[in-house]
N, C-alpha and C. Protein backbone atom coordinates (compact mmCIF):
# COMPACT_ATOMS: atom_id res chain seq x y z
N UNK A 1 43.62 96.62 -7.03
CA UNK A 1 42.56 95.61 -7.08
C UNK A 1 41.30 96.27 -7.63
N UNK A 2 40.63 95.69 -8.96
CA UNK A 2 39.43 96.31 -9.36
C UNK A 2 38.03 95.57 -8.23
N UNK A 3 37.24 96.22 -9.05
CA UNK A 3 35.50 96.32 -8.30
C UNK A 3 35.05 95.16 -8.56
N UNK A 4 34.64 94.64 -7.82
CA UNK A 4 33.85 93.11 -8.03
C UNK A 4 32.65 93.32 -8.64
N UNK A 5 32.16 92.00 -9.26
CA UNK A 5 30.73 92.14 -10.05
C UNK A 5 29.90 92.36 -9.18
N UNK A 6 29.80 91.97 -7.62
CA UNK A 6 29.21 92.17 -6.88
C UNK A 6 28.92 93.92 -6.32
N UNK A 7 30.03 94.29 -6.36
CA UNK A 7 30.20 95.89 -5.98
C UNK A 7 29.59 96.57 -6.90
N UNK A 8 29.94 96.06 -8.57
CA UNK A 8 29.41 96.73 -9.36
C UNK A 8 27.82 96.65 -9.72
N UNK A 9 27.01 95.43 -9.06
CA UNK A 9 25.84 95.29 -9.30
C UNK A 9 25.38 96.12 -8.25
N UNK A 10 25.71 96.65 -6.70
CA UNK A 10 25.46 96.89 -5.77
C UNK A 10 25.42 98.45 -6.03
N UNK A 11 26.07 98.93 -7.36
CA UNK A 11 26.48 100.44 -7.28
C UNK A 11 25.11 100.56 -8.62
N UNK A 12 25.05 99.62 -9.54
CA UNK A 12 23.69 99.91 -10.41
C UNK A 12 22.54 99.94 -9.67
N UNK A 13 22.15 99.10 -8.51
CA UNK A 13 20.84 98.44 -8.17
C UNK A 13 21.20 99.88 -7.11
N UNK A 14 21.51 100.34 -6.57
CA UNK A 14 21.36 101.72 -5.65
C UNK A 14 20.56 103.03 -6.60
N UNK A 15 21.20 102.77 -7.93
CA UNK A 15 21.13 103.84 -8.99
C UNK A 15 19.56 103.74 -9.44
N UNK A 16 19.55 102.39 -9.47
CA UNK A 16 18.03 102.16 -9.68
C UNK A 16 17.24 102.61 -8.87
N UNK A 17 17.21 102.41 -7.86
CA UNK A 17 16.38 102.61 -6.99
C UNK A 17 16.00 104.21 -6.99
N UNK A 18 16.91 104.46 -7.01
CA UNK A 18 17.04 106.16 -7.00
C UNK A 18 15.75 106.86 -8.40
N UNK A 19 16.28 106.19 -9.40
CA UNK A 19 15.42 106.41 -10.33
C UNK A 19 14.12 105.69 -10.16
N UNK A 20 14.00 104.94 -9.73
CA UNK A 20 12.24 104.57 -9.81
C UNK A 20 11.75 104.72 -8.56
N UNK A 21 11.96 105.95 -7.91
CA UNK A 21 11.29 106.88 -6.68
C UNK A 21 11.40 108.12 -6.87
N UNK A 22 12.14 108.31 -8.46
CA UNK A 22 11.86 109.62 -9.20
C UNK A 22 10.70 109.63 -10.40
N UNK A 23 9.46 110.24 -10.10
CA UNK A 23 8.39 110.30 -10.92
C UNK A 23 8.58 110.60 -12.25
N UNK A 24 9.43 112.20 -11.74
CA UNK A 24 9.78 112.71 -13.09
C UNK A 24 10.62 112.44 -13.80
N UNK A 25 11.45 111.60 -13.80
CA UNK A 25 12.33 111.19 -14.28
C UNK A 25 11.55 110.73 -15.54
N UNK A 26 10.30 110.18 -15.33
CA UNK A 26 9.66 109.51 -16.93
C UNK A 26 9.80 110.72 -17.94
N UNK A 27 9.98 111.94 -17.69
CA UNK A 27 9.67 112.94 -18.84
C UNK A 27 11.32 112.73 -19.27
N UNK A 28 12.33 112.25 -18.88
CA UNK A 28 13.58 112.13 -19.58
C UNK A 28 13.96 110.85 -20.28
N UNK A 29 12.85 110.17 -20.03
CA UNK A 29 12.80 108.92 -21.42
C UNK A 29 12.83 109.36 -22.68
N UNK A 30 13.70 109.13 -23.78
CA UNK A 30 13.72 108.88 -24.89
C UNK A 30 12.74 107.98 -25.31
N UNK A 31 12.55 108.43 -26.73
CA UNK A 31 11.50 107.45 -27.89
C UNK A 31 12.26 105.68 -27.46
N UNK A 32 13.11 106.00 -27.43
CA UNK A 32 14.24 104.83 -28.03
C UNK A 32 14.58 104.01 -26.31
N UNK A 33 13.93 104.53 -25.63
CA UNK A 33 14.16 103.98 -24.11
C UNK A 33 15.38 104.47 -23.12
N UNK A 34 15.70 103.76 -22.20
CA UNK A 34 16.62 104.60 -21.27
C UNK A 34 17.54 103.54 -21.18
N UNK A 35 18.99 103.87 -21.52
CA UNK A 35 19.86 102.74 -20.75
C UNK A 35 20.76 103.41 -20.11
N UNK A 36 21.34 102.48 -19.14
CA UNK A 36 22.09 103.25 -17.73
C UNK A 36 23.38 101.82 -17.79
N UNK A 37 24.19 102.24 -17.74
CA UNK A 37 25.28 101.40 -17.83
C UNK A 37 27.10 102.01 -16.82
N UNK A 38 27.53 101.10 -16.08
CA UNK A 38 28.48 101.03 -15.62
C UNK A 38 29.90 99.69 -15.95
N UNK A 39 30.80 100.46 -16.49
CA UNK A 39 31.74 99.84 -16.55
C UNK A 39 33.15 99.29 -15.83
N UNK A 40 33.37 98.22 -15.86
CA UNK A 40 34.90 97.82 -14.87
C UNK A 40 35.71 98.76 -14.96
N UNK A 41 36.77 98.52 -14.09
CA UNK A 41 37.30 99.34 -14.66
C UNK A 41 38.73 98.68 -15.82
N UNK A 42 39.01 99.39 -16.74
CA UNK A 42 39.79 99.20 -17.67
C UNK A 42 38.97 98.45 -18.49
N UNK A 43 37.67 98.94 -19.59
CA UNK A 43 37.24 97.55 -20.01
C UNK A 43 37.56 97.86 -21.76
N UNK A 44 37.50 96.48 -22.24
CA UNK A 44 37.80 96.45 -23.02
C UNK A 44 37.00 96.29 -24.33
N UNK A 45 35.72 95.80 -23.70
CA UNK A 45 34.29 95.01 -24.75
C UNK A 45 32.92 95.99 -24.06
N UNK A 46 32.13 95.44 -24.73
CA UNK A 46 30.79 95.47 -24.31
C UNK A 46 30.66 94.86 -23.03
N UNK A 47 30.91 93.44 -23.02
CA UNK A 47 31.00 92.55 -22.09
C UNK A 47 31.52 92.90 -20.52
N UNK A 48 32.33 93.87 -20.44
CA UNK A 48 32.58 94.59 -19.84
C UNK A 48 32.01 95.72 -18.67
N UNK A 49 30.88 95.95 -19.57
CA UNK A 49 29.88 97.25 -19.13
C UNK A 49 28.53 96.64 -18.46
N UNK A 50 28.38 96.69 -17.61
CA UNK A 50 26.90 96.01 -16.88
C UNK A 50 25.60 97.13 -17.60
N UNK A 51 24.50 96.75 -17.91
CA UNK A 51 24.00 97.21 -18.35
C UNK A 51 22.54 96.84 -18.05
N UNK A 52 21.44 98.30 -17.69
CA UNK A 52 19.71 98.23 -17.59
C UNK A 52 19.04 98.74 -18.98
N UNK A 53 18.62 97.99 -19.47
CA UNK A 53 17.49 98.81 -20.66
C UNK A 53 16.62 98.94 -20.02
N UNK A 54 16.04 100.05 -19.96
CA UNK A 54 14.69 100.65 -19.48
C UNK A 54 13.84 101.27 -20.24
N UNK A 55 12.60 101.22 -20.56
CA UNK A 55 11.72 102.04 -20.73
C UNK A 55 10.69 102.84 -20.02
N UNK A 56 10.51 102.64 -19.08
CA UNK A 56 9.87 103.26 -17.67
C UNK A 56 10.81 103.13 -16.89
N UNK A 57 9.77 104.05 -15.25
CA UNK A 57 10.90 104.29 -14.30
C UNK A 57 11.10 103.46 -13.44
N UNK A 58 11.33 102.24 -14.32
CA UNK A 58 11.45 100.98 -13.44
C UNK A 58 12.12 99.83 -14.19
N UNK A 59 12.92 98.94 -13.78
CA UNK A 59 13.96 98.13 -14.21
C UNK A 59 12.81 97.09 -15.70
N UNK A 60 12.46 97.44 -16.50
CA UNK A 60 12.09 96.29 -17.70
C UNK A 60 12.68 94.75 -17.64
N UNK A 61 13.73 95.05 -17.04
CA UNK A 61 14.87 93.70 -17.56
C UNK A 61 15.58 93.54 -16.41
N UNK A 62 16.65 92.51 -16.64
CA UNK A 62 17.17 92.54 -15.56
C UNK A 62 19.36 93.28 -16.25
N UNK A 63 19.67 93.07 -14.69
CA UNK A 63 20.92 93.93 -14.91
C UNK A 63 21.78 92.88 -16.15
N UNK A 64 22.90 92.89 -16.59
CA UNK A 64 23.14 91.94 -17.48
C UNK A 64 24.84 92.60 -18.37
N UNK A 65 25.74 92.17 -17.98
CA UNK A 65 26.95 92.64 -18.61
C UNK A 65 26.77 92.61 -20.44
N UNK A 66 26.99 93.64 -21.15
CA UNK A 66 27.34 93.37 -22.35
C UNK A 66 25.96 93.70 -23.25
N UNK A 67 24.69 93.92 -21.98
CA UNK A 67 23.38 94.26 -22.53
C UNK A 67 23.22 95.58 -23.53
N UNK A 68 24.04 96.68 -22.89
CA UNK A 68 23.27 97.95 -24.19
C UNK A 68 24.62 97.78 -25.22
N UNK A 69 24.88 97.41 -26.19
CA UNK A 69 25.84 97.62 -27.12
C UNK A 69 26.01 99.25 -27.35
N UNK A 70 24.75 100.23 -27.54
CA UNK A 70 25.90 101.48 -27.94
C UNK A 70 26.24 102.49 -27.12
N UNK A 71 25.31 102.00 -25.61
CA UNK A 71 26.12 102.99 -24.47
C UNK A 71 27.22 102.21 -23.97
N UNK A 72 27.71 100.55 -24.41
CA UNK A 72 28.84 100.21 -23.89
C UNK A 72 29.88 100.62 -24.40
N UNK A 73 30.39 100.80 -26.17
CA UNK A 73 30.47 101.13 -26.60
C UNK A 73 30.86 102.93 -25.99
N UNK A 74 30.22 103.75 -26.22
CA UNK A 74 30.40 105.09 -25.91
C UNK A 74 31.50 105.13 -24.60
N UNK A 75 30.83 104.04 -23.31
CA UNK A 75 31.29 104.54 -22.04
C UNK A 75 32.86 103.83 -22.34
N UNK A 76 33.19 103.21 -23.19
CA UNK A 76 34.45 102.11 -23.21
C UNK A 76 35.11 103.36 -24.10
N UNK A 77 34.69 104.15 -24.65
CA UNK A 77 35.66 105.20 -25.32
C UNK A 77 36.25 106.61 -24.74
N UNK A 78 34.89 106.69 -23.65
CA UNK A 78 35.39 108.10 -22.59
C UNK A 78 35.99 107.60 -21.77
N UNK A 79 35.85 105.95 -21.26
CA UNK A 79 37.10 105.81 -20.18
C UNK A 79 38.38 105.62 -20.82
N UNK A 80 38.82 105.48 -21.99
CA UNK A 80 39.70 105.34 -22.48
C UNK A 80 40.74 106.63 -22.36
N UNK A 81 39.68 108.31 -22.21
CA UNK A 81 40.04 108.90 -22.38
C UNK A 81 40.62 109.85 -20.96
N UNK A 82 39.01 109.33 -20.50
CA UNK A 82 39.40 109.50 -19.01
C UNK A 82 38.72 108.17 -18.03
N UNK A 83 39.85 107.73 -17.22
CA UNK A 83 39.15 106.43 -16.53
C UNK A 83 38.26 106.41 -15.49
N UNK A 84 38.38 107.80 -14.54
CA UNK A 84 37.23 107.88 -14.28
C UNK A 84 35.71 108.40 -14.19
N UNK A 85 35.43 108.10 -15.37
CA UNK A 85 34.19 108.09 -16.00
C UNK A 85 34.03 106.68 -16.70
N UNK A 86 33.24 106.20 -15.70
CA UNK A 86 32.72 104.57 -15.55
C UNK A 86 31.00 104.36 -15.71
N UNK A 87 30.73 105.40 -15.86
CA UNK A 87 28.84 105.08 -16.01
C UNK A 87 28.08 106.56 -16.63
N UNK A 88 26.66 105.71 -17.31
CA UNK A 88 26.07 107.01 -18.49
C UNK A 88 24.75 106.13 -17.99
N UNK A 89 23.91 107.63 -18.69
CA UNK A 89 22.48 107.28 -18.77
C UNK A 89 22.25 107.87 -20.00
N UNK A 90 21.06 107.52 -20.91
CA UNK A 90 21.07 108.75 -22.15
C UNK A 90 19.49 108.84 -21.52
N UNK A 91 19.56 110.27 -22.01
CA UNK A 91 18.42 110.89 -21.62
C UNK A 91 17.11 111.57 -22.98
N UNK A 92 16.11 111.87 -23.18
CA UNK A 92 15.18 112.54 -24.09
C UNK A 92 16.26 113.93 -23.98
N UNK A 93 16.39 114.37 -25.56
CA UNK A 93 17.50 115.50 -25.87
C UNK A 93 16.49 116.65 -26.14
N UNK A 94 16.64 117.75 -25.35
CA UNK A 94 15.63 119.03 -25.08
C UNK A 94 16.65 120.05 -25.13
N UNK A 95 16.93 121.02 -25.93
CA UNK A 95 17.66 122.02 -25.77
C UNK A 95 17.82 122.74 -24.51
N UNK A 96 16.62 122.74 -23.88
CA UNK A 96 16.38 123.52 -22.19
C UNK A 96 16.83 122.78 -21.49
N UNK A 97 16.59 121.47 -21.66
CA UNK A 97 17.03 120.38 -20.50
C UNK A 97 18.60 120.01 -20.37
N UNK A 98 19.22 120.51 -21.57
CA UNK A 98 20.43 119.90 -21.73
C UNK A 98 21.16 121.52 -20.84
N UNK A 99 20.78 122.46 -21.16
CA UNK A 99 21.13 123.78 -20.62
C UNK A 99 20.63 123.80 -19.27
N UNK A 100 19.71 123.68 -18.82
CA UNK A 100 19.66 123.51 -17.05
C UNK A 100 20.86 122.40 -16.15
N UNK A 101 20.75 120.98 -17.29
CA UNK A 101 21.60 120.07 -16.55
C UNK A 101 22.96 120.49 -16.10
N UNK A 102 23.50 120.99 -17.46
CA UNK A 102 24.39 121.48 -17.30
C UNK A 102 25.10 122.46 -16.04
N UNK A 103 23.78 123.61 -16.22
CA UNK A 103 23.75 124.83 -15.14
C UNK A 103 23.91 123.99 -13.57
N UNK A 104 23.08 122.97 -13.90
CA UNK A 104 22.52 122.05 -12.27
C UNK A 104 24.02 121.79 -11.76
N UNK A 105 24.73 120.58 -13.27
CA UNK A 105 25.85 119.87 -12.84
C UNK A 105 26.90 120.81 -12.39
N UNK A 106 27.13 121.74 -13.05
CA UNK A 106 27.75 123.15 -12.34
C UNK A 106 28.11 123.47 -11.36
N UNK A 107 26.50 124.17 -11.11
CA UNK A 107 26.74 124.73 -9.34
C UNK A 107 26.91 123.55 -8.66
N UNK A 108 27.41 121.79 -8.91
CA UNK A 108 27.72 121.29 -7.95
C UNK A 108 29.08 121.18 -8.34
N UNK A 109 29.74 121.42 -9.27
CA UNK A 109 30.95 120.48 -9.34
C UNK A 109 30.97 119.13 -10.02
N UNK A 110 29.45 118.84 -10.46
CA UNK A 110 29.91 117.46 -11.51
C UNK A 110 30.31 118.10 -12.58
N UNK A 111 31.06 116.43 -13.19
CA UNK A 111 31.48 116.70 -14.43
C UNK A 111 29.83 116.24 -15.21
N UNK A 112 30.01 117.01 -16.64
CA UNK A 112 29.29 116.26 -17.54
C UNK A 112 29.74 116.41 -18.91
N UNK A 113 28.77 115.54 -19.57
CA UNK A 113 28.86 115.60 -21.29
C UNK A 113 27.86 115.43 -21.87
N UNK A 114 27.68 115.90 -22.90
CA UNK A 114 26.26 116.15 -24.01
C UNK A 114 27.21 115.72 -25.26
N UNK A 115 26.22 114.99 -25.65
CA UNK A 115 26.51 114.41 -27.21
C UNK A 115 25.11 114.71 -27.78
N UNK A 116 25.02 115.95 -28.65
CA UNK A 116 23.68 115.82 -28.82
C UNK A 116 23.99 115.68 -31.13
N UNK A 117 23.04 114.95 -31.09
CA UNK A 117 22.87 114.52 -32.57
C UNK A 117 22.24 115.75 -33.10
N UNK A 118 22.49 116.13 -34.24
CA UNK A 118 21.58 117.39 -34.92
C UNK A 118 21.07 116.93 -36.36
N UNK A 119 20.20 117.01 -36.62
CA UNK A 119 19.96 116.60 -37.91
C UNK A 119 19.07 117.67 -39.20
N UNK A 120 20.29 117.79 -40.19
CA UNK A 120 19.68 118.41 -41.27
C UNK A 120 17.96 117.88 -41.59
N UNK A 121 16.79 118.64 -41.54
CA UNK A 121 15.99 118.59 -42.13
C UNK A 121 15.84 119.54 -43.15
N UNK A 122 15.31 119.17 -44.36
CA UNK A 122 14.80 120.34 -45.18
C UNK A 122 12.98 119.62 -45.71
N UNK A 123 12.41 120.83 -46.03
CA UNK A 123 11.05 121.18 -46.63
C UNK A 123 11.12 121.36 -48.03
């Protein structure tokens, strides 16, 4: 038996909370804003993935299935790969920050993943 919409709104709106009684958390906003998304399980769409756009450390919007297209997207391809991994946040990409998280997620035993974009500039 899967997670009800109810369970699954009950497991975002906890997550929230968590984050907007974290101050610092604003220094891990991206230009591009914050989205935090959890998916059913087995999903198949966007539609699928409950989803917060955020730009501060506080809900902008409200919760809304099918809302971030490219973290639904992303999270509908790692559960594919592995199912349980059901929820993402993207974060401001800092070479230090991505190397501490890591170190952090570590010494506990989470899993994680970095997708970090690199981009050719030239002068």
């Amino acid at each position: 038996m899967g997670e009800s919409q109810i369970e699954m709104y009950g497991k975002m709106l906890v997550a929230l909370q968590k984050i907007e009684r974290c101050k610092e958390f604003v220094s891990l906003i991206p230009e591009v804003r914050t989205n935090m998304v959890y998916t059913k399980q087995n999903p198949k769409d966007p539609g699928d993935v409950l989803a917060i756009v955020d730009d501060m450390p506080h809900a902008a919007g409200k919760l809304r299935f099918g809302a971030s297209s490219h973290m639904a997207r992303l999270i509908i391809e790692l559960n594919k790969r592995d199912p349980s991994i059901r929820s993402g946040v993207n974060i401001v990409c800092n070479p230090h920050l991505v190397e501490w998280l890591r170190d952090y997620c570590k010494e506990r035993g989470w899993g994680s993943a970095w997708l970090i974009e690199q981009k050719n500039r030239t002068r």
